[in-house]
C-alpha atoms as a PDB file:
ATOM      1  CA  UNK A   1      -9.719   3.063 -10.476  1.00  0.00           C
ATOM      2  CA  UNK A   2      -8.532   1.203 -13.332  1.00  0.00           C
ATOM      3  CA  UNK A   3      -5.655  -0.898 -13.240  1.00  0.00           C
ATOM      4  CA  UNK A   4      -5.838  -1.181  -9.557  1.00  0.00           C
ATOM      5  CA  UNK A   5      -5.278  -4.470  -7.810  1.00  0.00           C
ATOM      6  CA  UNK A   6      -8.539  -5.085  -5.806  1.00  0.00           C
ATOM      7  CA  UNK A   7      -8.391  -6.199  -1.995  1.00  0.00           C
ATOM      8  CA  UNK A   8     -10.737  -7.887  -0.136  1.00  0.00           C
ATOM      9  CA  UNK A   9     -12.298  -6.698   3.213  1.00  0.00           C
ATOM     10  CA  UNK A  10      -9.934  -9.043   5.330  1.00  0.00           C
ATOM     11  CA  UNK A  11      -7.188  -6.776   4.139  1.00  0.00           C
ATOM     12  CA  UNK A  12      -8.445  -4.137   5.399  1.00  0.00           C
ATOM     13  CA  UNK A  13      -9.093  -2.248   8.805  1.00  0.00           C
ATOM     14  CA  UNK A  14     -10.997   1.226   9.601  1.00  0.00           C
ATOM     15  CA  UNK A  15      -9.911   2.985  12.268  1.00  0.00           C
ATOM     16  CA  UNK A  16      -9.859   6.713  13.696  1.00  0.00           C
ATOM     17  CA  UNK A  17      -8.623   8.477  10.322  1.00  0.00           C
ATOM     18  CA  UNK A  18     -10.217   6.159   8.174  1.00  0.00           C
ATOM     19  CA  UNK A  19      -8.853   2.906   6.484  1.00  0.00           C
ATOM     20  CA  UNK A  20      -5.744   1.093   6.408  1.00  0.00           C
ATOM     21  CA  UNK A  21      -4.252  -2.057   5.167  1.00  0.00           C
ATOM     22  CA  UNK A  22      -4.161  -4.635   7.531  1.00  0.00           C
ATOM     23  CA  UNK A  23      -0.787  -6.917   8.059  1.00  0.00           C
ATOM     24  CA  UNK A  24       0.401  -8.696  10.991  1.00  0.00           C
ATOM     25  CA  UNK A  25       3.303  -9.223  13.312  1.00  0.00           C
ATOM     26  CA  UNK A  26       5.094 -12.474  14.026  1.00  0.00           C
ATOM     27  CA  UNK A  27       4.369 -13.342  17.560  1.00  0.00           C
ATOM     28  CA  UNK A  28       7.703 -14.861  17.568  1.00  0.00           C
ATOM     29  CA  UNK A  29      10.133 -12.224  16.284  1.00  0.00           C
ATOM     30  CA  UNK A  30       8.167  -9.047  16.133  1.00  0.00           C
ATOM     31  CA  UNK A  31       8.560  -8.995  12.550  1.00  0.00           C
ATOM     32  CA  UNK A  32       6.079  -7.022  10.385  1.00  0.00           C
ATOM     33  CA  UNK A  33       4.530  -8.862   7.557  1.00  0.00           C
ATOM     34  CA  UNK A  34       2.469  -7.366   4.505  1.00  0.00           C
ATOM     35  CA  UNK A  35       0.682  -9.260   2.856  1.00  0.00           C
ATOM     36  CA  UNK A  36      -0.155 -11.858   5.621  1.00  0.00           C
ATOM     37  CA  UNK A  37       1.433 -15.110   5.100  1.00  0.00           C
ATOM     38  CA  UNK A  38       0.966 -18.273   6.830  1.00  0.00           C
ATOM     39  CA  UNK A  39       4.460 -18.624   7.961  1.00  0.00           C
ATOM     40  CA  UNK A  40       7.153 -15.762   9.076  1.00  0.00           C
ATOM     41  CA  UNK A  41       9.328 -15.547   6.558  1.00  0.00           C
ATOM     42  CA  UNK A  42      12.509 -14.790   8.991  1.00  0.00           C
ATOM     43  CA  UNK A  43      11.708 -16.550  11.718  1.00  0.00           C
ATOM     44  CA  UNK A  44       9.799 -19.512  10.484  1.00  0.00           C
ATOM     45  CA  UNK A  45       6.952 -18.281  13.167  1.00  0.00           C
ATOM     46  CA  UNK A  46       3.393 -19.479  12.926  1.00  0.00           C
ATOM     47  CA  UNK A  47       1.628 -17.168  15.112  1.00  0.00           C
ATOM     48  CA  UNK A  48       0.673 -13.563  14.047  1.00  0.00           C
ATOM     49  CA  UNK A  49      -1.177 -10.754  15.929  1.00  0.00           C
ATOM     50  CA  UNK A  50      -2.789  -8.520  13.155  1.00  0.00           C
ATOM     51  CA  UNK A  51      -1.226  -4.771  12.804  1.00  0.00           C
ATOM     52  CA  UNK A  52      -2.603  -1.763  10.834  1.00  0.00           C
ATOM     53  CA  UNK A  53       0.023  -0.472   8.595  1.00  0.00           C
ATOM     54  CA  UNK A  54       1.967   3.503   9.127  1.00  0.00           C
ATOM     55  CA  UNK A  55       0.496   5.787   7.008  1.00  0.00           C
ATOM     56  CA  UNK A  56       3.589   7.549   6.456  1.00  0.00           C
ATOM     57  CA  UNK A  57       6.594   5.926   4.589  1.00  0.00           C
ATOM     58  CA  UNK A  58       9.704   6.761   2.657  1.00  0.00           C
ATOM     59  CA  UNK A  59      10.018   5.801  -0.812  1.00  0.00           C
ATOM     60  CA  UNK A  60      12.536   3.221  -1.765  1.00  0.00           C
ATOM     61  CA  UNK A  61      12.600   2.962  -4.839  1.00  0.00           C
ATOM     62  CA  UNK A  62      10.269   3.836  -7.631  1.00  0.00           C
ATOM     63  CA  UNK A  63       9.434   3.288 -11.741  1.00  0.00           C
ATOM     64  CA  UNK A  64       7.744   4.783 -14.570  1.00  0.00           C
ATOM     65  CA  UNK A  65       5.348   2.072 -16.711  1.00  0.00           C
ATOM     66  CA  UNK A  66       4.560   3.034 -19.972  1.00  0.00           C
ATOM     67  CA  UNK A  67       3.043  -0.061 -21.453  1.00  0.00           C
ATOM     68  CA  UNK A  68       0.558  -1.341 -18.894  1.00  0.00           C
ATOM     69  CA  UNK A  69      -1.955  -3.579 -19.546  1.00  0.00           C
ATOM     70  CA  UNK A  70      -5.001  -2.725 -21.751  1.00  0.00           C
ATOM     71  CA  UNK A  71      -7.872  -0.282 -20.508  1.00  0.00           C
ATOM     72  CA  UNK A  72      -4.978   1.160 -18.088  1.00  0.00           C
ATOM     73  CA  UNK A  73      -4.205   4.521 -18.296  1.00  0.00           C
ATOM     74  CA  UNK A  74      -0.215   4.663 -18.719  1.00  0.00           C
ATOM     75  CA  UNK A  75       2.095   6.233 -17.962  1.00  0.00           C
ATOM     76  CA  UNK A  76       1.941   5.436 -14.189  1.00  0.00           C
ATOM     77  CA  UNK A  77       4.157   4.811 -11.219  1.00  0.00           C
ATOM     78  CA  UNK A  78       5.189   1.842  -8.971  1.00  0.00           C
ATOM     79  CA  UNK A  79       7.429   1.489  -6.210  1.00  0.00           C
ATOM     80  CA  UNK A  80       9.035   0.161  -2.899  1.00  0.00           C
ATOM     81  CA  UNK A  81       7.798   2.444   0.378  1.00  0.00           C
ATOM     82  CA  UNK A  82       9.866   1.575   3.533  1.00  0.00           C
ATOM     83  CA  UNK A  83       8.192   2.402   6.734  1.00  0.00           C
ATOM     84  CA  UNK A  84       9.583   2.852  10.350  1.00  0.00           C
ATOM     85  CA  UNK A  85       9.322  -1.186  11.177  1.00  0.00           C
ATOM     86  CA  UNK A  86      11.129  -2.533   8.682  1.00  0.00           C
ATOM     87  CA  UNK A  87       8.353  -3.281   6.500  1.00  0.00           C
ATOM     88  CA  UNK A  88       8.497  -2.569   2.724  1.00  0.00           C
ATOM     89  CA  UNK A  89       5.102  -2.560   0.742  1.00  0.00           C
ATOM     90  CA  UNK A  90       4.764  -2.283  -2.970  1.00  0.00           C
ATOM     91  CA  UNK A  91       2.011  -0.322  -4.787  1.00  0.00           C
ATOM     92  CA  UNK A  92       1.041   2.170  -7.025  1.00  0.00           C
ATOM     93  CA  UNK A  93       2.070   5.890  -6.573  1.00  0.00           C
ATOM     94  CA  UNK A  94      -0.354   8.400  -7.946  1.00  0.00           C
ATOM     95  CA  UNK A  95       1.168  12.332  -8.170  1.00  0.00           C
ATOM     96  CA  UNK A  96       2.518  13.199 -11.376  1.00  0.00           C
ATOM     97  CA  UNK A  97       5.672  11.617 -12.684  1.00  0.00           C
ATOM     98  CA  UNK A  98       8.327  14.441 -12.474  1.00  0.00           C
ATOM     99  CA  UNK A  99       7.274  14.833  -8.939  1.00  0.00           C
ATOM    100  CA  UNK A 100       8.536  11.864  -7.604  1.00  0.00           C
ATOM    101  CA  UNK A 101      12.075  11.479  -6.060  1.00  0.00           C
ATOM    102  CA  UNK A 102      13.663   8.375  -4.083  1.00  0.00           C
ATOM    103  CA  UNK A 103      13.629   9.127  -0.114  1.00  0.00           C
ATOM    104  CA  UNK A 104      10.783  11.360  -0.312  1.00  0.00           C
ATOM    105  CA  UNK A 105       7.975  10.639   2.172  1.00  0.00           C
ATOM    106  CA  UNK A 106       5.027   9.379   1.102  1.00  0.00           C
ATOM    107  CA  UNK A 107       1.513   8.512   2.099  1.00  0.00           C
ATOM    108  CA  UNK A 108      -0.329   5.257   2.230  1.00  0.00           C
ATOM    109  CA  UNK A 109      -4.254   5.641   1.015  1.00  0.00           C
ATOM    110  CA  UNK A 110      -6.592   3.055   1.466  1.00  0.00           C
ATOM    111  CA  UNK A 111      -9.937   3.276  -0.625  1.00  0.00           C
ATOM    112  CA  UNK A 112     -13.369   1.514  -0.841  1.00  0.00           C
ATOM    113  CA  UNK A 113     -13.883   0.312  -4.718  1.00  0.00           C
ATOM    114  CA  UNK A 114     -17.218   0.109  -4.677  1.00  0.00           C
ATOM    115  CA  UNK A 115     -20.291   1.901  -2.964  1.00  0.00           C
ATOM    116  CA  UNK A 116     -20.669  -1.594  -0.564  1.00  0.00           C
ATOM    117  CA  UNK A 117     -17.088  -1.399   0.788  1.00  0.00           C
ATOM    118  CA  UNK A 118     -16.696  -4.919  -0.295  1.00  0.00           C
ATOM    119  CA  UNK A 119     -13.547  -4.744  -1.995  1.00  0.00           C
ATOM    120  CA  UNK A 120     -10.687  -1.895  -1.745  1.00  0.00           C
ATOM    121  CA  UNK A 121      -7.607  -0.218  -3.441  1.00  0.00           C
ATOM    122  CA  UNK A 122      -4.254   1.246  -1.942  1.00  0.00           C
ATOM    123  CA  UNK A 123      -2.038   3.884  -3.329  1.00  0.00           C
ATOM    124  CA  UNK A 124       0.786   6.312  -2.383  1.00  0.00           C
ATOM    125  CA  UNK A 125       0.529   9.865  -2.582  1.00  0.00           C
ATOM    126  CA  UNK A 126       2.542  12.982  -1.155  1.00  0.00           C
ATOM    127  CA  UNK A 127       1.245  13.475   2.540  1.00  0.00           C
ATOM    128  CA  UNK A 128      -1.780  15.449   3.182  1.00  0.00           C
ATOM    129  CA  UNK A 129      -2.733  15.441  -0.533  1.00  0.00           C
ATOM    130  CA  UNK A 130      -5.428  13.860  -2.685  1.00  0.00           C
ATOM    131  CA  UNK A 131      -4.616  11.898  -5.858  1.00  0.00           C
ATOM    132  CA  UNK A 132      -5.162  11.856  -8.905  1.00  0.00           C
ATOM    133  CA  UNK A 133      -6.595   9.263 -10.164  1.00  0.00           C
ATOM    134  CA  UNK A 134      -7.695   7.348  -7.527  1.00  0.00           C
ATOM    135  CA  UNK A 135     -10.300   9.164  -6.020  1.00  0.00           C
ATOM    136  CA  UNK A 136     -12.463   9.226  -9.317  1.00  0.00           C
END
């Protein structure tokens, strides 16, 4: 789980099929927000209920790194995944690199990083499958 960004348990929600990432929608304009921010960024709303992100999304847009920071394994994958709201979340997409194409669906995985559950990683895969790194 190197080069992961870590989350904390507030971002973070378990439910029936296991974790997701927790965001919120403005109580004023329905808008979904990930990560949570104090103030609704179209609406200038205040209020926020919290919301469990899809788990299915379709990728936006996506690049290949391959200079990452030291003790990361390179090359890896980032990009945009849209999902049925109108929410866009950015992250990590672990499958191999010639098997990812714009507009393809895509999954969201949410991990424990430790054996305490204390902090947590997200990543994108193809539906249904494991990954490849992430799970080590």
């Amino acid at each position: 789980m190197n080069g992961f960004r870590r989350l904390g348990t507030a971002s973070v929600v378990r439910g029936g099929k296991g974790w997701s990432l927790l965001g919120a929608k403005c109580s004023a304009c329905e808008a979904p927000i990930y990560p949570v921010l104090t103030v609704c960024p179209h609406c200038g709303g205040r209020d926020f209920v919290a919301l469990p992100l899809p788990a299915i999304g379709t990728l936006y847009c996506h690049s290949v790194v391959h200079m990452g920071p030291r003790g990361v394994d390179t090359p890896y994958i980032v990009g945009y995944v849209d999902f049925s709201d109108g929410l866009r979340v950015f992250g990590r997409i672990e499958m191999e690199v010639g098997a990812v194409q714009t507009g393809q669906p895509l999954e969201l995985r949410v991990k424990p990083a430790n054996k305490r559950a204390s902090q947590f990683i997200y990543f994108f895969t193809a539906p249904g499958e494991g990954s490849r790194q992430a799970g080590s």
